[in-house]
C-alpha atoms as a PDB file:
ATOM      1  CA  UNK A   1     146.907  14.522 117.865  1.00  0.00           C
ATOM      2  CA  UNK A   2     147.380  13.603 122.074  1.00  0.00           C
ATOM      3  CA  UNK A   3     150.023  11.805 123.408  1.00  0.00           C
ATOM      4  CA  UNK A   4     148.084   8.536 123.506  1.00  0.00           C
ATOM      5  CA  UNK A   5     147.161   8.903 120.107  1.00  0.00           C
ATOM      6  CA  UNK A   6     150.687   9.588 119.113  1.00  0.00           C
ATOM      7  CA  UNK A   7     152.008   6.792 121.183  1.00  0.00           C
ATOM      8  CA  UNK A   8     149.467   3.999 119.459  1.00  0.00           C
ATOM      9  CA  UNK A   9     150.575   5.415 115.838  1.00  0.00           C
ATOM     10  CA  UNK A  10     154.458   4.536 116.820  1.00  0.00           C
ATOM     11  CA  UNK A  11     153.461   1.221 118.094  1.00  0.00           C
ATOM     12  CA  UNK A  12     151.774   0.369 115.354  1.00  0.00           C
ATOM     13  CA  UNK A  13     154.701   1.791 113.147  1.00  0.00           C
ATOM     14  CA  UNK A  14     157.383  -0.651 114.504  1.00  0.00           C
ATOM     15  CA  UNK A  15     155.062  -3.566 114.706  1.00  0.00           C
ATOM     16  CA  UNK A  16     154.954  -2.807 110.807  1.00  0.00           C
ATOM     17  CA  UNK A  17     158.149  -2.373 110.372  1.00  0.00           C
ATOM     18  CA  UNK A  18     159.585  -5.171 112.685  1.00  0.00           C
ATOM     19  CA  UNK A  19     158.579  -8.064 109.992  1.00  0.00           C
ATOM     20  CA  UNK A  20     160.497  -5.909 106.957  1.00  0.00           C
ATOM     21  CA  UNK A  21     163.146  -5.358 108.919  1.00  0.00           C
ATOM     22  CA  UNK A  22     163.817  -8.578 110.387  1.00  0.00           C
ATOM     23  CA  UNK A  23     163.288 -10.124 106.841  1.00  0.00           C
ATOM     24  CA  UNK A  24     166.243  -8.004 105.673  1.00  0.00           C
ATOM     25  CA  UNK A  25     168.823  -9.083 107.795  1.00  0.00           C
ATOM     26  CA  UNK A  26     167.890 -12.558 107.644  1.00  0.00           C
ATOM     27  CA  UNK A  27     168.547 -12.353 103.717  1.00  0.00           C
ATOM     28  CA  UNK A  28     171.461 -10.312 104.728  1.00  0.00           C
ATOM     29  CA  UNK A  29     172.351 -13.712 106.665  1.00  0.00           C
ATOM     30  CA  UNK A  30     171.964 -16.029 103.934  1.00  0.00           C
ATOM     31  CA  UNK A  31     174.303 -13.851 101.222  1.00  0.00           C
ATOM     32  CA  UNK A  32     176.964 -13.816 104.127  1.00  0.00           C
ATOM     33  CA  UNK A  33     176.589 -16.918 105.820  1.00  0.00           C
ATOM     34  CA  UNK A  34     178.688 -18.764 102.809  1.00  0.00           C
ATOM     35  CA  UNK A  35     181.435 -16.541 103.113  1.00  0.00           C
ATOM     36  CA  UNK A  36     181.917 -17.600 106.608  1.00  0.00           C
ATOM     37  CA  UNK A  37     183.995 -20.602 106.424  1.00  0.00           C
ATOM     38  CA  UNK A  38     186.640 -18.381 103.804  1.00  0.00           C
ATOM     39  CA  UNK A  39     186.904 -15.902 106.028  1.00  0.00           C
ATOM     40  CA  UNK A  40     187.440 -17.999 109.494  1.00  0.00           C
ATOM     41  CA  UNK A  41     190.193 -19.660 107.221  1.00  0.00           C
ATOM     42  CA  UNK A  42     191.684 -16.745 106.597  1.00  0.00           C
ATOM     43  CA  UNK A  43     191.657 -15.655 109.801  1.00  0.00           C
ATOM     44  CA  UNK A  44     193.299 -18.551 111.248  1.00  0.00           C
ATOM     45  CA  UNK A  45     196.076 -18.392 108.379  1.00  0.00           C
ATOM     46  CA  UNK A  46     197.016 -14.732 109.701  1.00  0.00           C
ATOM     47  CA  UNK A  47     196.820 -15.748 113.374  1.00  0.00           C
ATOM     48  CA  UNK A  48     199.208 -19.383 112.403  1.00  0.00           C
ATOM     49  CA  UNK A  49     201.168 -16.723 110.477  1.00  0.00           C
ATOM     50  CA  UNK A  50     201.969 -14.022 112.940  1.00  0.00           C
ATOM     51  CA  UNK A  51     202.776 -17.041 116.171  1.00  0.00           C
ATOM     52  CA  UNK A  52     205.427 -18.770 113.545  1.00  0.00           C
ATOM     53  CA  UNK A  53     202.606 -22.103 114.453  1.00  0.00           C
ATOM     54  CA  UNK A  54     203.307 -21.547 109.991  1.00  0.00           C
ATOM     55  CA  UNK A  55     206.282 -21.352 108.843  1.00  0.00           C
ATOM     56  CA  UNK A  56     206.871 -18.030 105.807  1.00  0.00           C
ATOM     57  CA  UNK A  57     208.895 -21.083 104.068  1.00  0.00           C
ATOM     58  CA  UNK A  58     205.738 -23.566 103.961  1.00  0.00           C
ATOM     59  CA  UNK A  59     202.777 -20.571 103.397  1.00  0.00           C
ATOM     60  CA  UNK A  60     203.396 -17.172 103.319  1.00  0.00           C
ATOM     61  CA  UNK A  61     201.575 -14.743 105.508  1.00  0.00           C
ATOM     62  CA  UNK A  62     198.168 -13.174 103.895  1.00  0.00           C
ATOM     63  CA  UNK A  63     199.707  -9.375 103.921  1.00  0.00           C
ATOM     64  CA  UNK A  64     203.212 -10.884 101.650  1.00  0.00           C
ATOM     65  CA  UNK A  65     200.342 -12.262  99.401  1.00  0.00           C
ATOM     66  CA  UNK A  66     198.830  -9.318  99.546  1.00  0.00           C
ATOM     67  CA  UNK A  67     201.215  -7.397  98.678  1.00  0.00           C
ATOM     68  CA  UNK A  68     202.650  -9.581  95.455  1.00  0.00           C
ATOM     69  CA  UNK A  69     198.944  -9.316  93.789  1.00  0.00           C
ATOM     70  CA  UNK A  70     199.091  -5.632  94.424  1.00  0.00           C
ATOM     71  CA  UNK A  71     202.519  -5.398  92.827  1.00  0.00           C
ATOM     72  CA  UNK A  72     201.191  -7.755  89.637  1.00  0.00           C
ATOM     73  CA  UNK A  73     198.111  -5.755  89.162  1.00  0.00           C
ATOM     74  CA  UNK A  74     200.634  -2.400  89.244  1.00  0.00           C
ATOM     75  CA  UNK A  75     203.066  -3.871  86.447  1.00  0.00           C
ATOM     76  CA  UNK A  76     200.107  -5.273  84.558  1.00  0.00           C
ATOM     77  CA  UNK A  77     201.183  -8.758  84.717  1.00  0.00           C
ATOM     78  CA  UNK A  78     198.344 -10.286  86.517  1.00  0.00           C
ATOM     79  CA  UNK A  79     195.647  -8.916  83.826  1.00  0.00           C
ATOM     80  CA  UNK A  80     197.692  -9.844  80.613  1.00  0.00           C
ATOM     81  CA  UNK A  81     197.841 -13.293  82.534  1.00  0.00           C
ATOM     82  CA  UNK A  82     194.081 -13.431  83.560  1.00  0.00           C
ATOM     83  CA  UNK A  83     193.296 -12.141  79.493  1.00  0.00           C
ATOM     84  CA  UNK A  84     195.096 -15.100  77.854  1.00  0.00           C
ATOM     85  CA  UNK A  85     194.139 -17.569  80.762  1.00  0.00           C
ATOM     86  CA  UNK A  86     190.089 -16.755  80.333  1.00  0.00           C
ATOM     87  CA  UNK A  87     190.887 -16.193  76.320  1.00  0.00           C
ATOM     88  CA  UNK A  88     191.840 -20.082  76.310  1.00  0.00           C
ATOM     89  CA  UNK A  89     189.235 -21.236  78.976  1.00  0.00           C
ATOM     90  CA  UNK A  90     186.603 -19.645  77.029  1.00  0.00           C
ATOM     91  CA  UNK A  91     187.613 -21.054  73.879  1.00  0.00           C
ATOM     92  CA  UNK A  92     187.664 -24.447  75.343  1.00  0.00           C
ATOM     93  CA  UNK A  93     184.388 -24.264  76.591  1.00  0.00           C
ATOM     94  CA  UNK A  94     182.718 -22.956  73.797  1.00  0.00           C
ATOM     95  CA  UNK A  95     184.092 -25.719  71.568  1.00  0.00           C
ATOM     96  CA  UNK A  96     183.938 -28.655  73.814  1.00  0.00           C
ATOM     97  CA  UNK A  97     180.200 -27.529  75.228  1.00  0.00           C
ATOM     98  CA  UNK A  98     178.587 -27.181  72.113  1.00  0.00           C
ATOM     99  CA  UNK A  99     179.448 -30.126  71.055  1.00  0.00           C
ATOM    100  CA  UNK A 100     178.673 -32.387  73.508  1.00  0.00           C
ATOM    101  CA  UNK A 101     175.434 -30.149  73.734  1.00  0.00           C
ATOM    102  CA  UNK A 102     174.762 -31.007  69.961  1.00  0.00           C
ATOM    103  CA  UNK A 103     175.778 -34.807  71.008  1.00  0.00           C
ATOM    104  CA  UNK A 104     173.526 -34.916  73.816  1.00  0.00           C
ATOM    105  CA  UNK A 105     170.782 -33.768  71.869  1.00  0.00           C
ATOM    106  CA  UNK A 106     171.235 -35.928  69.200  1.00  0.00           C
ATOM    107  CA  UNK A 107     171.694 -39.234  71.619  1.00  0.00           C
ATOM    108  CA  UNK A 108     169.147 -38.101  73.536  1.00  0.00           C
ATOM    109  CA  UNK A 109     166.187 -37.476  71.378  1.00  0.00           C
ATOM    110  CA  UNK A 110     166.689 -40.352  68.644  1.00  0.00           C
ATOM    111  CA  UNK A 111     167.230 -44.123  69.526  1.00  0.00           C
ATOM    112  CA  UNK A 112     169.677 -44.857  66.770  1.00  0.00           C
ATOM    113  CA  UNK A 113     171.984 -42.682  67.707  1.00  0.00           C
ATOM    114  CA  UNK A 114     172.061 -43.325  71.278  1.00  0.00           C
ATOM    115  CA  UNK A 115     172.634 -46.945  70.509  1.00  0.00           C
ATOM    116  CA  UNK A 116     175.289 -45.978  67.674  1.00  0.00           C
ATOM    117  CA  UNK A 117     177.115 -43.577  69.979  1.00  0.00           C
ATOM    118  CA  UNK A 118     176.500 -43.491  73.204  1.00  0.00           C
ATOM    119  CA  UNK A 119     178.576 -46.584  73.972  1.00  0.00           C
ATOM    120  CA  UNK A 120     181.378 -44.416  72.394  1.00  0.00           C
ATOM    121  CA  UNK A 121     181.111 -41.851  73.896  1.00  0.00           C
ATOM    122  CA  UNK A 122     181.226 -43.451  77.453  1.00  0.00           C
ATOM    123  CA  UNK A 123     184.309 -45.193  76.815  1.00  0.00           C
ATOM    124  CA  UNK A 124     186.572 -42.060  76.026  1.00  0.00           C
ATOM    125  CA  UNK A 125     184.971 -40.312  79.013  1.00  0.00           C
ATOM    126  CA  UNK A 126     186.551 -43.014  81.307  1.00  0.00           C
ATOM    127  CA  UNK A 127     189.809 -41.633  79.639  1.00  0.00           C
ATOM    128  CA  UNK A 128     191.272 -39.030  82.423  1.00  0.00           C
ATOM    129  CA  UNK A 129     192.068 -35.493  80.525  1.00  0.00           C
ATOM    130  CA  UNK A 130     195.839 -35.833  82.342  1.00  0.00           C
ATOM    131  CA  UNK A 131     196.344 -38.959  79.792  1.00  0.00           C
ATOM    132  CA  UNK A 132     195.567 -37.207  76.913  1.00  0.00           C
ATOM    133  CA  UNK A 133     198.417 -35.182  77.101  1.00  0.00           C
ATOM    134  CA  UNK A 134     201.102 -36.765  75.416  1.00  0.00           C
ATOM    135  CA  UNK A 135     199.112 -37.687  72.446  1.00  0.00           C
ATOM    136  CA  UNK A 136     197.812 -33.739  72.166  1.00  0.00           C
ATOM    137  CA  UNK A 137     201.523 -32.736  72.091  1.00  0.00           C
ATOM    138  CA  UNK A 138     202.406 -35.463  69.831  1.00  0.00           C
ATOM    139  CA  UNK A 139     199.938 -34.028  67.288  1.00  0.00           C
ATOM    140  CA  UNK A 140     199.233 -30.619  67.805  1.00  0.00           C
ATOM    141  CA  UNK A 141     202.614 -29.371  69.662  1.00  0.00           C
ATOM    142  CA  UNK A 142     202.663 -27.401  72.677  1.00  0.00           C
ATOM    143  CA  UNK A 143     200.582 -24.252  71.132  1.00  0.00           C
ATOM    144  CA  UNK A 144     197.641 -22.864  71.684  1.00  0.00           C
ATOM    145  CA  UNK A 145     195.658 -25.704  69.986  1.00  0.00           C
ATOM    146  CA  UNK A 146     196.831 -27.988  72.285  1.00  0.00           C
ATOM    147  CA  UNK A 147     195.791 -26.310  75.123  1.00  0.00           C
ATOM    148  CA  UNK A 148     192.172 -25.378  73.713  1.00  0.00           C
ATOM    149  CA  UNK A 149     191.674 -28.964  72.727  1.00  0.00           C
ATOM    150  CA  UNK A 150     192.602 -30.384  76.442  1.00  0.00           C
ATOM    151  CA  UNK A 151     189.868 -27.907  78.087  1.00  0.00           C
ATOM    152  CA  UNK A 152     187.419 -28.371  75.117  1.00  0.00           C
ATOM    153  CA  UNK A 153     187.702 -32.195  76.117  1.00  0.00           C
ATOM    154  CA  UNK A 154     187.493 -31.658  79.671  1.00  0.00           C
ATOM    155  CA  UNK A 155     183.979 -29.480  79.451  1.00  0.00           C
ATOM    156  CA  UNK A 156     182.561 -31.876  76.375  1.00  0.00           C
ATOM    157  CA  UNK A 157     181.393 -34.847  79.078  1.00  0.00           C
ATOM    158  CA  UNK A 158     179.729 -32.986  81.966  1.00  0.00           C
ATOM    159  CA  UNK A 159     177.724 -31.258  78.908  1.00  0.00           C
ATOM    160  CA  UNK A 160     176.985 -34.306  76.893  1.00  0.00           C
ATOM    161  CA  UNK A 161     175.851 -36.663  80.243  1.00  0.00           C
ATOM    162  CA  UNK A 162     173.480 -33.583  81.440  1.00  0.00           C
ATOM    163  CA  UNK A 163     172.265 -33.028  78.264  1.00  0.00           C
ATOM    164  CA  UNK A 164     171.428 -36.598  77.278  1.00  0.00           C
ATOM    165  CA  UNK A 165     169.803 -37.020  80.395  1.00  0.00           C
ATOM    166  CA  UNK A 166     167.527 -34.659  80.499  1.00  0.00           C
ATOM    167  CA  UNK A 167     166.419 -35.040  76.942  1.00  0.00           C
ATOM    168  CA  UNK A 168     165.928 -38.620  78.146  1.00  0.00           C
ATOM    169  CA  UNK A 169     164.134 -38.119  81.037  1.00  0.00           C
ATOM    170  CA  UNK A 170     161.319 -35.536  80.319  1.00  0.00           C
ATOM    171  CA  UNK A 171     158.051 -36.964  81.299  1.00  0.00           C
ATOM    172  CA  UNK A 172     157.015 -39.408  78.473  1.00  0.00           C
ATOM    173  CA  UNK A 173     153.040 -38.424  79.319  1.00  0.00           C
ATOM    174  CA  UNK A 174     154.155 -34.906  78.025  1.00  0.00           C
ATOM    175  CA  UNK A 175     155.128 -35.778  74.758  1.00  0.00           C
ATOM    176  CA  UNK A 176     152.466 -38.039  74.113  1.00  0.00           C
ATOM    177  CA  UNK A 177     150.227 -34.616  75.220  1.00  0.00           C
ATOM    178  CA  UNK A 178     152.113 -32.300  73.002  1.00  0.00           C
ATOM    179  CA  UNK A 179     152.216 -34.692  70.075  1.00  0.00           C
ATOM    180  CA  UNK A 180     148.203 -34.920  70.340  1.00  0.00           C
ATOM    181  CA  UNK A 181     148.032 -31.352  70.113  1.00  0.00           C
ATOM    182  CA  UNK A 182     150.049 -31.396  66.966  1.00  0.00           C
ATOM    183  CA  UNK A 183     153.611 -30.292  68.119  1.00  0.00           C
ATOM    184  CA  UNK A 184     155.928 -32.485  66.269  1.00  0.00           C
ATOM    185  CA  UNK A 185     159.663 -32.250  65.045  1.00  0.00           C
ATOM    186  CA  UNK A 186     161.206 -28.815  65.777  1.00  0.00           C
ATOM    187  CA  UNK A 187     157.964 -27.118  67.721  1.00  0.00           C
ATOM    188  CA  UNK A 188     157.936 -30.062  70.290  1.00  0.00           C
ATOM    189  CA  UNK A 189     161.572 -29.663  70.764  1.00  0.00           C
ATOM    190  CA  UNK A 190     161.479 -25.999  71.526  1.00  0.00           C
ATOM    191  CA  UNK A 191     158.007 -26.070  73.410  1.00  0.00           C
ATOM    192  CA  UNK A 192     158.529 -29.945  74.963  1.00  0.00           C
ATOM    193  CA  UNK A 193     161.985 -31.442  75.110  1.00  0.00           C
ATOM    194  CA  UNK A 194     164.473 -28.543  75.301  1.00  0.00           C
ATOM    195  CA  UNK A 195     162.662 -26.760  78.310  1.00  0.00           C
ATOM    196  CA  UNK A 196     162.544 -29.869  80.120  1.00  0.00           C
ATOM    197  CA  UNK A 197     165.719 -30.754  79.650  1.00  0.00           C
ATOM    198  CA  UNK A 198     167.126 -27.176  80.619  1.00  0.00           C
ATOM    199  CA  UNK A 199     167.371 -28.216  84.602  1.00  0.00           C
ATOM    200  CA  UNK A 200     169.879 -30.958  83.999  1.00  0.00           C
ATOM    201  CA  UNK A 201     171.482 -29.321  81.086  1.00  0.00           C
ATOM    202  CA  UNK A 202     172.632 -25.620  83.306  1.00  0.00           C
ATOM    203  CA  UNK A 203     173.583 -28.618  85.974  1.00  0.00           C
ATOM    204  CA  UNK A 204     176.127 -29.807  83.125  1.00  0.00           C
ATOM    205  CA  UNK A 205     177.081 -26.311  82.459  1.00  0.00           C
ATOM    206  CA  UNK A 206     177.905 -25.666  86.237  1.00  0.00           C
ATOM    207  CA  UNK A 207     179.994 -28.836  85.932  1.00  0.00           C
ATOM    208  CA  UNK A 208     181.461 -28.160  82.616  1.00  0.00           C
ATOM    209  CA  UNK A 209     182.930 -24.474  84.097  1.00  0.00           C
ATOM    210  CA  UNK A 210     184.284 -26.510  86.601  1.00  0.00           C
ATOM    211  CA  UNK A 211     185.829 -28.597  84.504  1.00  0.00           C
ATOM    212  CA  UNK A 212     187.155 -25.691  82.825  1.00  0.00           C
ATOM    213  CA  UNK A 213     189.155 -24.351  85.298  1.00  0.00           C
ATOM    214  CA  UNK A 214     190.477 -27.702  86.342  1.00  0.00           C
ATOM    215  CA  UNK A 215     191.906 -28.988  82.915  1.00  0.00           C
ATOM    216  CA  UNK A 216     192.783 -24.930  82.183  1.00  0.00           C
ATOM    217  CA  UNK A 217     195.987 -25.602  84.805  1.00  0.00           C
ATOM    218  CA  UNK A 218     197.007 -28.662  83.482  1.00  0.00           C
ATOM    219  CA  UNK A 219     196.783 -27.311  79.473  1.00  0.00           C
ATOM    220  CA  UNK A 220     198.434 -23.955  80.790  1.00  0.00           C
ATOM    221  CA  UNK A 221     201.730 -26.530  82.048  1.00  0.00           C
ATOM    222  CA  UNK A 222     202.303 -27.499  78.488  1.00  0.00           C
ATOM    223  CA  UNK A 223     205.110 -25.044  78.209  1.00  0.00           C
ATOM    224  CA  UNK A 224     202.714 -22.434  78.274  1.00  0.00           C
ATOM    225  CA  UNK A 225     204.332 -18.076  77.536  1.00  0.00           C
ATOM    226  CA  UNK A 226     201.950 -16.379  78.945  1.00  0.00           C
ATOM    227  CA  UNK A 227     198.593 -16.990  81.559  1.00  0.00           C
ATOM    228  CA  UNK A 228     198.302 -17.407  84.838  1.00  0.00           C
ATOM    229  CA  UNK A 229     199.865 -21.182  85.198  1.00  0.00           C
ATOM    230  CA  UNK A 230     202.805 -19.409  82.883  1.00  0.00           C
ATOM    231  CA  UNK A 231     202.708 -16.852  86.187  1.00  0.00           C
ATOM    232  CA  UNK A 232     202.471 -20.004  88.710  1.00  0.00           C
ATOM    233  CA  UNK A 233     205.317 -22.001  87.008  1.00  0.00           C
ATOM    234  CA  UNK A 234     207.577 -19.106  86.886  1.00  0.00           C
ATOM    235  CA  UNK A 235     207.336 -18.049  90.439  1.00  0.00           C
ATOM    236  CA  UNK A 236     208.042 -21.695  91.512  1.00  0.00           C
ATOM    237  CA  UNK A 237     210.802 -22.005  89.810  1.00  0.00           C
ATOM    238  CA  UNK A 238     212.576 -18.156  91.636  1.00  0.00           C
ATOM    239  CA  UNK A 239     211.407 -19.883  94.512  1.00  0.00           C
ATOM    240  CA  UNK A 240     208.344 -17.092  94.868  1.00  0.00           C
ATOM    241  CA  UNK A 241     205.641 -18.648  96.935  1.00  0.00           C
ATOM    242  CA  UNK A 242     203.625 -15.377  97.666  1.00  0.00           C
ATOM    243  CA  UNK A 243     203.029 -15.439  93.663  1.00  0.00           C
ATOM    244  CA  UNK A 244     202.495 -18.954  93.660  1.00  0.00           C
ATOM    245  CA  UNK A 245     199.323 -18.413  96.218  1.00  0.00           C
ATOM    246  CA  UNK A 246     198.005 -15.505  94.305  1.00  0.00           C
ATOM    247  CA  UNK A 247     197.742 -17.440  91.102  1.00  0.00           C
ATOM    248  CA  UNK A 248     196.065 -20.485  93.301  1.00  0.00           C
ATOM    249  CA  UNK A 249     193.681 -17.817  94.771  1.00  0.00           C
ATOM    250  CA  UNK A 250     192.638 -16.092  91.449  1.00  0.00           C
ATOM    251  CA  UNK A 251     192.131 -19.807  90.271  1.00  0.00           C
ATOM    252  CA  UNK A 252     189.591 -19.996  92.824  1.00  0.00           C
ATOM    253  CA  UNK A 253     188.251 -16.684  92.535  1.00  0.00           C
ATOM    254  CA  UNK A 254     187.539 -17.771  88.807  1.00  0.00           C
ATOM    255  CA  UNK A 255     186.044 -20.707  89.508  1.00  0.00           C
ATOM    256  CA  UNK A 256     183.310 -19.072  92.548  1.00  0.00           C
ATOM    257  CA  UNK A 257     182.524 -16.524  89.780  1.00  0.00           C
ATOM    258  CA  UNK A 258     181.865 -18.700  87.034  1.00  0.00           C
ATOM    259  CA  UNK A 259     179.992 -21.106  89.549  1.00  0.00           C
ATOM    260  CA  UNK A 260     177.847 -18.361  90.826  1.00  0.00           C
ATOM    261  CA  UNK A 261     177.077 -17.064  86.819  1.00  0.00           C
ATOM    262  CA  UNK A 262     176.056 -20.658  86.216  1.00  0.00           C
ATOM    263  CA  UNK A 263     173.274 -20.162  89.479  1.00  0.00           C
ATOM    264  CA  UNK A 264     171.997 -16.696  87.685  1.00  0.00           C
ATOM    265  CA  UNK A 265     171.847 -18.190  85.096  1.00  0.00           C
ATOM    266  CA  UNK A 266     169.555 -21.040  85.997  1.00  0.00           C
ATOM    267  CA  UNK A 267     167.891 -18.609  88.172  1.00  0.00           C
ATOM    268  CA  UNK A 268     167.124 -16.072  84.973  1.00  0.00           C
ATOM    269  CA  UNK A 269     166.556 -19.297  82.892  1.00  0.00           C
ATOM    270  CA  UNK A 270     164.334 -21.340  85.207  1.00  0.00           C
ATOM    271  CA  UNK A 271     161.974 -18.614  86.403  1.00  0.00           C
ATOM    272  CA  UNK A 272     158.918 -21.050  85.353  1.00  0.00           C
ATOM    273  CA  UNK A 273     160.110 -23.998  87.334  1.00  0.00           C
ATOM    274  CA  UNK A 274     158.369 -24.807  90.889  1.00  0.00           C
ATOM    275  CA  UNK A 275     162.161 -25.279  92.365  1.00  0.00           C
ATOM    276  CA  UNK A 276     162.668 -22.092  91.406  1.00  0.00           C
ATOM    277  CA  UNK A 277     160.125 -19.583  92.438  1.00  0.00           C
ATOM    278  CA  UNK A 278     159.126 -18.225  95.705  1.00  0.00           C
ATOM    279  CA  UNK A 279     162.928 -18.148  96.920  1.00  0.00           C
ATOM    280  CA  UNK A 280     163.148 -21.959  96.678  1.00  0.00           C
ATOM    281  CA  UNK A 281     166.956 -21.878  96.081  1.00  0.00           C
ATOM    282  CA  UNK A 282     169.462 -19.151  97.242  1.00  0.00           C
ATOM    283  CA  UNK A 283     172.388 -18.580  95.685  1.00  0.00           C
END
């Protein structure tokens, strides 16, 4: 091979390269590119920090937080915590989703029981989760029940709106189509109603975990023993705000986790929709 010939086989190996390349670091880009703001956040907290522009007493510096959720993970406090906290959430959202899954199927594929319930069912949602409090303790004490049943109410309406609307709003031309084809009753559900419906209803489920995580801090004050508002409370009251922010930090680490489940999820789940095929969305 000569030296030209050599030189015209590099060239052309970049220029093939080049497009491969650049396409990796501009996906690179995208994954990083919403950890940004976090980080520039963080970085401002540690410069405010080390000036004394923030005082220890208001916010602690990041290496004192740091350093408590090292020292909870070492004396197994913080997972015992995070275990009975996601134990509860879990519960809550299992209970409270399916049924206002069930309900928003129901409302949403028959008349009569739209009319019948729906009404209903949008006047306790207009009922904030905080004001059901004293009536849970008044009839289900301050245990675990009570605490299940506030989340489980706080997940049931993003579920039951999502899911009633997209039942409602599949395209009417398609069911007349599947219907002439024969599809009736349980096959046009699976084949018709239920997969056009799944868009809105993993929308509801990204709500519902939201939800979940919200109305977990308010159930977890109801003289809670354990989990990580038990953790939260406690450190409050000895005055320890480094614990305080680690328990406020895991509760947002829980809720970006759960958040970005609920986008694999509809990515996994939604591989047949047009929104979600040739890179459409990003997570």
């Amino acid at each position: 091979m000569t030296t030209g010939t050599l030189v015209q086989h590099t060239a052309a190996e970049r220029r093939r390269r080049g497009p491969a390349t650049g396409a990796r670091v501009a996906d690179l880009g995208r994954r990083l590119l919403p950890w940004a703001v976090p980080l520039l956040l963080l970085a401002a907290w540690d410069v405010a920090s080390r000036t004394g522009a923030l005082s220890t007493k208001i916010l602690p510096a990041p290496e004192a937080v740091l350093r408590a959720g090292w020292q909870l993970v070492a004396s197994g406090d913080l997972w015992r915590n995070l275990l009975v906290s996601a134990a509860r959430a879990l519960a809550g959202f299992a209970i409270g989703g399916g049924l206002g899954f069930a309900l928003g199927l129901l409302t949403g594929a028959l008349k009569h029981a739209e009319t019948l319930l729906d009404g209903t069912v949008q006047m306790l949602r207009t009922i904030p989760n905080l004001a059901l409090i004293p009536l849970v303790i008044l009839w289900l004490g301050i245990g675990e029940e009570a605490k299940v049943t506030l989340i489980a109410a706080g997940v049931f309406f993003p579920l039951y709106l999502n899911t009633y609307h997209g039942v409602r709003t599949v395209n009417a031309g398609l069911r007349e189509m599947a219907r002439s084809y024969g599809l009736h009753g349980w096959a046009l559900f699976r084949h018709v109603l239920f997969p056009g419906a799944l868009p809105s209803i993993l929308v509801g489920v990204r709500f519902a975990l939201g939800s979940m995580w919200l109305t977990l801090i308010a159930a977890e004050a109801l003289a809670a023993e354990s989990g990580i508002g038990y953790m939260t409370t406690t450190a409050r009251e000895f005055m320890q705000t480094d614990v305080v922010v680690v328990g406020t930090l895991l509760y947002a680490l829980l809720g970006k986790g759960a958040d970005s489940l609920a986008r694999l999820l509809e990515r996994t789940l939604l591989r047949w929709h047009s929104s979600y095929q040739s890179g459409s969305i990003k997570a």
